[in-house]
N, C-alpha and C. Protein backbone atom coordinates (compact mmCIF):
# COMPACT_ATOMS: atom_id res chain seq x y z
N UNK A 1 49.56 -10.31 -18.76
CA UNK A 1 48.48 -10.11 -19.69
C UNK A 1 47.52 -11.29 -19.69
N UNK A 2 47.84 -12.44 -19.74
CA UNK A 2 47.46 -13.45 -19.30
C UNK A 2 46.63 -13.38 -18.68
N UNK A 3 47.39 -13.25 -17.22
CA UNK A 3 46.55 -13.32 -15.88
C UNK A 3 45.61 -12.47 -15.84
N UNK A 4 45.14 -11.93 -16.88
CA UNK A 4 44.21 -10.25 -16.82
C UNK A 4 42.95 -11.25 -17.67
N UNK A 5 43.57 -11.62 -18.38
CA UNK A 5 42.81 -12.68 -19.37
C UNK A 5 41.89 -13.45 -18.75
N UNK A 6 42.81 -14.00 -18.28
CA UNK A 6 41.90 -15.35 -17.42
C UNK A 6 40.73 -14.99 -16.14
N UNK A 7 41.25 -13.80 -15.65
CA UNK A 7 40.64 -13.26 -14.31
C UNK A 7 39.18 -12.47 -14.88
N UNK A 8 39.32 -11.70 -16.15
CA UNK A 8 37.99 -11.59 -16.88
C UNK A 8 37.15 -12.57 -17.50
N UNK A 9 37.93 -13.52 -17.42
CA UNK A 9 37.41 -14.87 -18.48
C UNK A 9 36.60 -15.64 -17.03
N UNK A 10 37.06 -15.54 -16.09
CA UNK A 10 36.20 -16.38 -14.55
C UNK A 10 35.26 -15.47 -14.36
N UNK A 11 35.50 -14.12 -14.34
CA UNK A 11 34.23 -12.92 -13.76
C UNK A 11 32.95 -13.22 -15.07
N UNK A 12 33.69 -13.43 -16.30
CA UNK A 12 32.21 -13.61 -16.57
C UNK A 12 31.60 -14.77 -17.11
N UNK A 13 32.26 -15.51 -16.00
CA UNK A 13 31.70 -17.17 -16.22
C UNK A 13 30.51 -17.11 -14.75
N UNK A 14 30.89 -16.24 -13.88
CA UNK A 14 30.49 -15.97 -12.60
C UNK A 14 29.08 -15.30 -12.70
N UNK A 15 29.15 -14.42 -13.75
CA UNK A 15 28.23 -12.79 -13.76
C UNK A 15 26.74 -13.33 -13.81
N UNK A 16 26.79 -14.52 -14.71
CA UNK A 16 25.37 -14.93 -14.96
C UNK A 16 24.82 -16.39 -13.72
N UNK A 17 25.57 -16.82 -12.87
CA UNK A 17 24.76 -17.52 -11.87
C UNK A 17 25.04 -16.43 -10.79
N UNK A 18 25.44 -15.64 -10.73
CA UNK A 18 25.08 -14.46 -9.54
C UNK A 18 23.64 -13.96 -9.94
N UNK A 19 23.83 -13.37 -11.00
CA UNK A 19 22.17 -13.08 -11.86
C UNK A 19 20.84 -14.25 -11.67
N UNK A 20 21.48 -15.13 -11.97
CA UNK A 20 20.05 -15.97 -11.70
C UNK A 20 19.78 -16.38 -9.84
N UNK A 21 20.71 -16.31 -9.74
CA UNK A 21 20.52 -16.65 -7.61
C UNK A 21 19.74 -15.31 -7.46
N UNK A 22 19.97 -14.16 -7.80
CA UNK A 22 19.58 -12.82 -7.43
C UNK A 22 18.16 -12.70 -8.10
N UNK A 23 17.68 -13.76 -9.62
CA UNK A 23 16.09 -13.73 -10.25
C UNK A 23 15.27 -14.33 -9.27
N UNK A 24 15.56 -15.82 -8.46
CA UNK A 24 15.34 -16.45 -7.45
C UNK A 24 15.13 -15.75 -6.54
N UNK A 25 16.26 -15.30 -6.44
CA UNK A 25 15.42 -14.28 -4.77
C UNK A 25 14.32 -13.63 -4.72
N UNK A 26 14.68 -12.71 -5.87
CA UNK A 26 13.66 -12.04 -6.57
C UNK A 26 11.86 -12.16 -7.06
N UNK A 27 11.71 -13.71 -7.29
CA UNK A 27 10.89 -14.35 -7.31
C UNK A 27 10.22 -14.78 -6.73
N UNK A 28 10.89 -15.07 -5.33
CA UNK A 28 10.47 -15.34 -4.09
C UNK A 28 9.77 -14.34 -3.73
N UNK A 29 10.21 -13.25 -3.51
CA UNK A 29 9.88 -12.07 -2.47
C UNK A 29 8.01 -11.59 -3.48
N UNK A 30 8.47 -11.86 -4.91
CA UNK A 30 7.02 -11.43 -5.84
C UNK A 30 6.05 -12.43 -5.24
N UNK A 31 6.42 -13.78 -5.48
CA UNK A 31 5.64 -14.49 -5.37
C UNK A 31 4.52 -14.94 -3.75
N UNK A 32 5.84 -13.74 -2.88
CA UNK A 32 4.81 -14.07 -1.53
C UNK A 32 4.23 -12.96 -0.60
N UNK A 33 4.51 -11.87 -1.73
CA UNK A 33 3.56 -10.73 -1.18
C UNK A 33 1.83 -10.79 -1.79
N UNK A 34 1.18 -10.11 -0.97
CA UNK A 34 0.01 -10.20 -0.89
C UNK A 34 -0.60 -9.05 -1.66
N UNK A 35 -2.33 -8.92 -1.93
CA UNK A 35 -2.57 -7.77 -2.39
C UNK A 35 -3.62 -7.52 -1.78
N UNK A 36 -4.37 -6.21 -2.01
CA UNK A 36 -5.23 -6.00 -1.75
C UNK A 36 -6.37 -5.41 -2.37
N UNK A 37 -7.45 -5.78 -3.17
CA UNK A 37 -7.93 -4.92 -4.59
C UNK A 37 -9.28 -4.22 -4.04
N UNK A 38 -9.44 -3.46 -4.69
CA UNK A 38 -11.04 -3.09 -4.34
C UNK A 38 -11.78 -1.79 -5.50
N UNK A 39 -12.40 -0.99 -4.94
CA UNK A 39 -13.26 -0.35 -5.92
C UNK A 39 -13.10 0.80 -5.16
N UNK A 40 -13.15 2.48 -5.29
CA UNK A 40 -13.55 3.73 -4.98
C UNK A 40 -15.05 3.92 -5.43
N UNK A 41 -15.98 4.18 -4.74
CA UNK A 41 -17.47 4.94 -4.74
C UNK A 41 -17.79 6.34 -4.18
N UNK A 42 -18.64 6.70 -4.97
CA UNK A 42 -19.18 7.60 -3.99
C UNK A 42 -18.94 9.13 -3.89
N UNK A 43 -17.78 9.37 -4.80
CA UNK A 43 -17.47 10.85 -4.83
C UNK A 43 -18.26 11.73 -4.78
N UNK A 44 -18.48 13.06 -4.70
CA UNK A 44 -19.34 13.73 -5.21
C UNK A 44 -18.92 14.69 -6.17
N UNK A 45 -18.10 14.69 -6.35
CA UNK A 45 -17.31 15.23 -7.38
C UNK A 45 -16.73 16.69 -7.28
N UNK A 46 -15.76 16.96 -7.91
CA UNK A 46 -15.00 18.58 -7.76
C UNK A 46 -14.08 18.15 -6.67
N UNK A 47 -13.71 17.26 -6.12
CA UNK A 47 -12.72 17.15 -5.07
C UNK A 47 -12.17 15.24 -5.18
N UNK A 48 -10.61 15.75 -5.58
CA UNK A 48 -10.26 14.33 -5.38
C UNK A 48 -10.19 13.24 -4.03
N UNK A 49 -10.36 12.39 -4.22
CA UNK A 49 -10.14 11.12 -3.45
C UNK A 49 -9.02 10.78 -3.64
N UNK A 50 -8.27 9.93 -2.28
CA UNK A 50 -7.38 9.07 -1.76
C UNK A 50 -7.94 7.88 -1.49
N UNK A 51 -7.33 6.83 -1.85
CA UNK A 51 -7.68 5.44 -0.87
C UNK A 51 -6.00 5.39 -0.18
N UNK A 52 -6.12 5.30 1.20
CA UNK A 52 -4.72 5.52 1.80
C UNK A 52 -4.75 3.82 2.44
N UNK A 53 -2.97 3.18 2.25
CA UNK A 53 -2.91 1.78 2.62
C UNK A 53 -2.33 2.29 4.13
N UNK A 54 -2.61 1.79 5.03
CA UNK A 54 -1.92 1.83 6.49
C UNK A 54 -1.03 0.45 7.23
N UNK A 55 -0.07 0.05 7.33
CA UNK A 55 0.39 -0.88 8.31
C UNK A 55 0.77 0.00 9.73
N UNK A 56 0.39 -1.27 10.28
CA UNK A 56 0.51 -1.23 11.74
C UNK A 56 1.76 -1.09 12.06
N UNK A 57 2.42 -0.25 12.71
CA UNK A 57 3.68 0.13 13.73
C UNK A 57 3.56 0.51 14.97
N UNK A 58 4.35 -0.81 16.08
CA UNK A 58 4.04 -0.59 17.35
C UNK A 58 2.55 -0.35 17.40
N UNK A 59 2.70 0.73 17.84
CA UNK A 59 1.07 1.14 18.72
C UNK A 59 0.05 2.00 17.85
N UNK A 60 1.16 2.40 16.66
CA UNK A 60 0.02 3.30 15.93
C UNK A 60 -0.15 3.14 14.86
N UNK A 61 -0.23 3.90 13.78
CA UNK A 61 -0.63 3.21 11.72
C UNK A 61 0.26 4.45 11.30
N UNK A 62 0.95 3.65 10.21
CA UNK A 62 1.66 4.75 9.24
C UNK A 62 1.03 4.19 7.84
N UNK A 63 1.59 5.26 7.31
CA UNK A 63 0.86 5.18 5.88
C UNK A 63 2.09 4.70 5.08
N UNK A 64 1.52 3.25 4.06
CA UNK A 64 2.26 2.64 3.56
C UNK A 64 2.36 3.02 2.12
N UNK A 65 1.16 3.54 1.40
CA UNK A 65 1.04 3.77 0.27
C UNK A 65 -0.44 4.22 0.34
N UNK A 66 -0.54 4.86 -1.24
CA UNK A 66 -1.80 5.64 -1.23
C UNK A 66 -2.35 5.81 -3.19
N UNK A 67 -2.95 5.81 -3.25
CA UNK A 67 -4.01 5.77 -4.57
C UNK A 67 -4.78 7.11 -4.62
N UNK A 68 -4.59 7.85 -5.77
CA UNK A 68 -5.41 9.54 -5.93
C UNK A 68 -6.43 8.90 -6.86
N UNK A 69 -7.53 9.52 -6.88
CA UNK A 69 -8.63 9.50 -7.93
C UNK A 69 -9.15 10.76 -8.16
N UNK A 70 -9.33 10.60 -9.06
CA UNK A 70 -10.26 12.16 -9.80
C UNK A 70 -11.99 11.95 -9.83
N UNK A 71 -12.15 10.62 -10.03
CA UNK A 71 -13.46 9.37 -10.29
C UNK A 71 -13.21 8.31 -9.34
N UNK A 72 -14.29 8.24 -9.74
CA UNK A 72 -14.50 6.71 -8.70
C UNK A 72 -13.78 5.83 -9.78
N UNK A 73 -12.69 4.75 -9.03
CA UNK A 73 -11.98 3.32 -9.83
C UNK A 73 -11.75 2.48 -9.04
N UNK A 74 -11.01 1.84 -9.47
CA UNK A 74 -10.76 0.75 -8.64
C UNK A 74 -9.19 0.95 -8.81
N UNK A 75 -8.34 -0.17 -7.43
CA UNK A 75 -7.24 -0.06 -7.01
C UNK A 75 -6.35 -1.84 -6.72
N UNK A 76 -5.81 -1.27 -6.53
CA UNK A 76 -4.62 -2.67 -5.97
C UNK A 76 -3.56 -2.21 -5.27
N UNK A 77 -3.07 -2.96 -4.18
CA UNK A 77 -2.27 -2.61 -3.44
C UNK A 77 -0.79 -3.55 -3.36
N UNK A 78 0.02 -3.67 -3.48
CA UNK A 78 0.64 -4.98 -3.02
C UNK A 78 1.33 -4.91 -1.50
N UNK A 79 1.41 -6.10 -0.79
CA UNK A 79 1.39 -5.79 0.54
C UNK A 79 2.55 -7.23 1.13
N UNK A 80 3.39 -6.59 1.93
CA UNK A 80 4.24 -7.24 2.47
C UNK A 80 3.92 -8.25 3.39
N UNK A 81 3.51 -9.43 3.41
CA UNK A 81 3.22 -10.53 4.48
C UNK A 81 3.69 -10.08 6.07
N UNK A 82 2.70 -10.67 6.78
CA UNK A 82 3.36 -10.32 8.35
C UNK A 82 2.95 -8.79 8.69
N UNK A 83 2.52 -8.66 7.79
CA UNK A 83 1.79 -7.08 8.58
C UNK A 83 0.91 -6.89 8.42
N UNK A 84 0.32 -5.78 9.41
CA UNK A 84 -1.22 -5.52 9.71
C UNK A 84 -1.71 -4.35 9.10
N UNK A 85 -2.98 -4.71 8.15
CA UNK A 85 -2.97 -3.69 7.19
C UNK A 85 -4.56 -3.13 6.99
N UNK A 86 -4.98 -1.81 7.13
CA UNK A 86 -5.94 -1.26 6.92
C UNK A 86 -6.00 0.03 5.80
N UNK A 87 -6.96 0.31 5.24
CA UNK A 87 -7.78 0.82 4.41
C UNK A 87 -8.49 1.95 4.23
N UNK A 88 -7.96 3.26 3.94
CA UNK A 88 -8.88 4.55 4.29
C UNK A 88 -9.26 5.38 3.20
N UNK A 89 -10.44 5.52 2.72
CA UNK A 89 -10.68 6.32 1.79
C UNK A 89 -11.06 7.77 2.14
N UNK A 90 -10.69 9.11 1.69
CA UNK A 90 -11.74 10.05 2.00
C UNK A 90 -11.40 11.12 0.74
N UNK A 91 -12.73 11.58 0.52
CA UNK A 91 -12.69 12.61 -0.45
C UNK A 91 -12.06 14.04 0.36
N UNK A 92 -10.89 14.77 -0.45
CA UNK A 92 -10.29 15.59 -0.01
C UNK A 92 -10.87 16.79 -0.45
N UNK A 93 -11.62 17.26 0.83
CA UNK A 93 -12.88 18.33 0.34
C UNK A 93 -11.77 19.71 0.38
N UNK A 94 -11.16 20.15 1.33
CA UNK A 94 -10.40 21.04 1.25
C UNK A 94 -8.95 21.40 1.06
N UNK A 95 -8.67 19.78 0.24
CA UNK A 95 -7.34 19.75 -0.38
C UNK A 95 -6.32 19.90 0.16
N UNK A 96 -6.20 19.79 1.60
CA UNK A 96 -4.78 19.49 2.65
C UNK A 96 -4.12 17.88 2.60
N UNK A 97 -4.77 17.44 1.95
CA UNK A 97 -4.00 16.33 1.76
C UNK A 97 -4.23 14.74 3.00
N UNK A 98 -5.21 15.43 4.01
CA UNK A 98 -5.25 14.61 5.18
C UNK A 98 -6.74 14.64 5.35
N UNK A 99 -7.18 13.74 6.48
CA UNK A 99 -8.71 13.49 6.61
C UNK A 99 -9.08 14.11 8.27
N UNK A 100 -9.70 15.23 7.77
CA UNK A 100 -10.43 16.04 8.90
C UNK A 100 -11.46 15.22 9.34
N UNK A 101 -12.01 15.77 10.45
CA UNK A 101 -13.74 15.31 10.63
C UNK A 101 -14.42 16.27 9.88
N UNK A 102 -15.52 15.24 9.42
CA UNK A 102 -16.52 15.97 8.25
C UNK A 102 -16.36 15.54 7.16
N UNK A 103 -15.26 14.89 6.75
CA UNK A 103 -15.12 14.49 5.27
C UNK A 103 -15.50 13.57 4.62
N UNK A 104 -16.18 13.21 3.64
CA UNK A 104 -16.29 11.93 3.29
C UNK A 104 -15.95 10.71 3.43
N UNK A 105 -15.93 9.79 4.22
CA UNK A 105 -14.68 8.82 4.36
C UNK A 105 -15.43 7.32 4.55
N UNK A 106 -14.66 6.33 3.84
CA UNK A 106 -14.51 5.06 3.90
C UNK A 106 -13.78 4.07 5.08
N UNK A 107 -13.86 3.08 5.37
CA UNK A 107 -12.74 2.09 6.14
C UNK A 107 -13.03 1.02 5.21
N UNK A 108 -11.94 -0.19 5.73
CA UNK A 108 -12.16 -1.46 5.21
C UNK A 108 -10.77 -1.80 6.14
N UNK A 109 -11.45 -2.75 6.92
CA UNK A 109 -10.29 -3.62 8.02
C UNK A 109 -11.21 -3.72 9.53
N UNK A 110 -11.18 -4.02 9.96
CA UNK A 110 -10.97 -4.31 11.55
C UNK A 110 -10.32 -3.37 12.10
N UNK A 111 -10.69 -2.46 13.62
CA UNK A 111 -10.03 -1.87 14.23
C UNK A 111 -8.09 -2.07 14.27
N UNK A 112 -7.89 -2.98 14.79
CA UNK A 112 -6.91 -3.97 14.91
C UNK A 112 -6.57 -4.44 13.74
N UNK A 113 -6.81 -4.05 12.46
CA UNK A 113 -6.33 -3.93 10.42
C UNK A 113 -6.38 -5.59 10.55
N UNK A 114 -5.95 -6.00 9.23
CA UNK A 114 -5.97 -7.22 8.58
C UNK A 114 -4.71 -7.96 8.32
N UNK A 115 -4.31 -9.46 8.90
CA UNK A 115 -3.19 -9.95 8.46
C UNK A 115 -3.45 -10.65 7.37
N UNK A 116 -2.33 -10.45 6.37
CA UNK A 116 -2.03 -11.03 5.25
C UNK A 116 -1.06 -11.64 5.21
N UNK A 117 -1.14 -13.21 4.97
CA UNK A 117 -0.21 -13.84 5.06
C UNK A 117 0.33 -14.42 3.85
N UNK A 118 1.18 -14.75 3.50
CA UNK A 118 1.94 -14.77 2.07
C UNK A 118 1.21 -15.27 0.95
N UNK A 119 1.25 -14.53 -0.16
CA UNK A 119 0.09 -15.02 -1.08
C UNK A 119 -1.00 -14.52 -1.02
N UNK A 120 -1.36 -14.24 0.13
CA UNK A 120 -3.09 -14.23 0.03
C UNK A 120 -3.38 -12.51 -0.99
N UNK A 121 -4.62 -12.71 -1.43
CA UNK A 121 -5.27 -11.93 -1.84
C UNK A 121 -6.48 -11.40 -1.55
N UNK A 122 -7.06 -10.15 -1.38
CA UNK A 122 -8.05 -10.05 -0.39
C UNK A 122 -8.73 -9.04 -1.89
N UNK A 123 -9.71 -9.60 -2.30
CA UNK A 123 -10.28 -8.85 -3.56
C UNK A 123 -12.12 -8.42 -2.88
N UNK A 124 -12.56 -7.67 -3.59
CA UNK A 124 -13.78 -7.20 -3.05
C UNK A 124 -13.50 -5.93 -1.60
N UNK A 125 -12.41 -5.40 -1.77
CA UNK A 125 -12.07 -4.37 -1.20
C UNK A 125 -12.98 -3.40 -1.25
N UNK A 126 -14.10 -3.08 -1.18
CA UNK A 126 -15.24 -2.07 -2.21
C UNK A 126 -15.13 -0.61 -0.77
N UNK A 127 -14.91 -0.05 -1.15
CA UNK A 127 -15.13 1.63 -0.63
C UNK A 127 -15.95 2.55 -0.92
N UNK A 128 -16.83 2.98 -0.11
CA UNK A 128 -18.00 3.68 -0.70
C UNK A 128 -18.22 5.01 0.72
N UNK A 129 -17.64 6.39 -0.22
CA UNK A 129 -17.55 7.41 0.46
C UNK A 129 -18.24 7.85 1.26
N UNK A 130 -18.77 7.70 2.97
CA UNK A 130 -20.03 8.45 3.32
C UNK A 130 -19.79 9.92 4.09
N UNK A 131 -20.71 10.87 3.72
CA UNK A 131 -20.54 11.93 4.34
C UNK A 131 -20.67 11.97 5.64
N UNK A 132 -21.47 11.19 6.34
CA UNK A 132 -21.69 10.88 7.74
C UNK A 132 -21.06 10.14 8.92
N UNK A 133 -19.81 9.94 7.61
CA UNK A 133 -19.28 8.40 8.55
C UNK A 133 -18.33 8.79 9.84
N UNK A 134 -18.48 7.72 10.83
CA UNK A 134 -17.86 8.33 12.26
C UNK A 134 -16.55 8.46 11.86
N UNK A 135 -15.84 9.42 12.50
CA UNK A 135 -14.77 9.58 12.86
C UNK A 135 -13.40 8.79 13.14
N UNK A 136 -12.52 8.48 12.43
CA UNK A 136 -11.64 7.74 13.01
C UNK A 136 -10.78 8.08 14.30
N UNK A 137 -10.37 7.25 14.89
CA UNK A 137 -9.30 7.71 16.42
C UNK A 137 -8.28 7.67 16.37
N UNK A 138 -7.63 7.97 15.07
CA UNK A 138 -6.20 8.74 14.54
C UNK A 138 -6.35 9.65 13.40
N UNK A 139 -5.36 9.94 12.99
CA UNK A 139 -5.18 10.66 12.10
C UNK A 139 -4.80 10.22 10.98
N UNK A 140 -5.05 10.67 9.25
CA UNK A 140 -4.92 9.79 8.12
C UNK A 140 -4.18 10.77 7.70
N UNK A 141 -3.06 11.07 6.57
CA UNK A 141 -2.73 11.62 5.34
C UNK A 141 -2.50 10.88 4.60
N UNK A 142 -2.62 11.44 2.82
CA UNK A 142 -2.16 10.72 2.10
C UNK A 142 -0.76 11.42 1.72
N UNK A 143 -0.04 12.56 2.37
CA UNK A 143 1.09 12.57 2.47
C UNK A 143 2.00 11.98 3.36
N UNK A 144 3.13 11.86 2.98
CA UNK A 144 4.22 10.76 3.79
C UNK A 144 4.66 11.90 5.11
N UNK A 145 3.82 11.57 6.55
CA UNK A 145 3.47 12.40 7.29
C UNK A 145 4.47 11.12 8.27
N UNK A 146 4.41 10.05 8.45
CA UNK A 146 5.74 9.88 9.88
C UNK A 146 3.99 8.90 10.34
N UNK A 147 4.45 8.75 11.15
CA UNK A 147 3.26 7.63 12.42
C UNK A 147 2.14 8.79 12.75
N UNK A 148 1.22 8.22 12.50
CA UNK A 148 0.14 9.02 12.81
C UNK A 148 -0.81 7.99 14.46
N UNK A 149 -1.05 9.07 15.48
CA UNK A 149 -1.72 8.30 16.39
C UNK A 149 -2.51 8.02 16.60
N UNK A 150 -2.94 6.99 17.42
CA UNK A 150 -4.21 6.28 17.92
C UNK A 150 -4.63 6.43 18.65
């Protein structure tokens, strides 16, 4: 009975510096991801917008995360250091969820996306929908669609 005693009496002398090594870690990983902020423009309204986040894999872009709007707003992203990260807005004129040619659409990045390296913050993200705008040379969804190519 004892020994039952004592063996609960060490586990929770233990419980709370496991907890704080694990806030630390924890802290770390907040403190050295990156973001990315910006603004939605431009809608024309009756059809929602996406701003879709992309990192780079191998040779092509998957979609990391994504932002719906009803209106034009603004956004934030948070973003894992060490990866290459680009920016796609388009108003979803016929509601498939992905960006045809013809659609309204935004960029923000460099062909070759943007490294963010720990900490950094990249604010003035501004997106402004054009109906004219060229074509990208992959494919976008803002559903969780797998690697899309280049």
């Amino acid at each position: 009975m004892w020994r039952r005693a004592l063996a609960l009496a060490l586990t929770l002398a233990l419980v709370p510096g496991c907890f704080m090594l694990r806030t630390r870690e924890n802290n770390a990983v907040i403190h050295s991801l990156g973001a990315l902020r910006g603004s939605l423009k431009g809608q024309a309204g009756g059809s929602e917008a996406f701003v879709v986040l992309l990192h780079k894999r191998n040779e092509g872009w998957v979609r990391f995360s994504h932002r719906l709007f009803e209106k034009p707003g603004t956004f934030e992203f948070s973003c894992i250091p060490g990866l290459r990260y680009l920016v796609v807005a388009f108003e979803d004129q016929n509601h498939d969820l992905a960006l045809p040619p013809g659609e309204p659409m935004a960029q923000f990045g460099p062909a070759d996306g943007i490294d963010l390296s720990a900490g950094l913050t990249i604010d003035k993200v501004d997106l402004v929908l054009e109906p004219n705008a060229a074509p990208l040379p992959f494919a976008v969804a803002a559903a969780d669609t797998g690697t899309v190519a280049e």
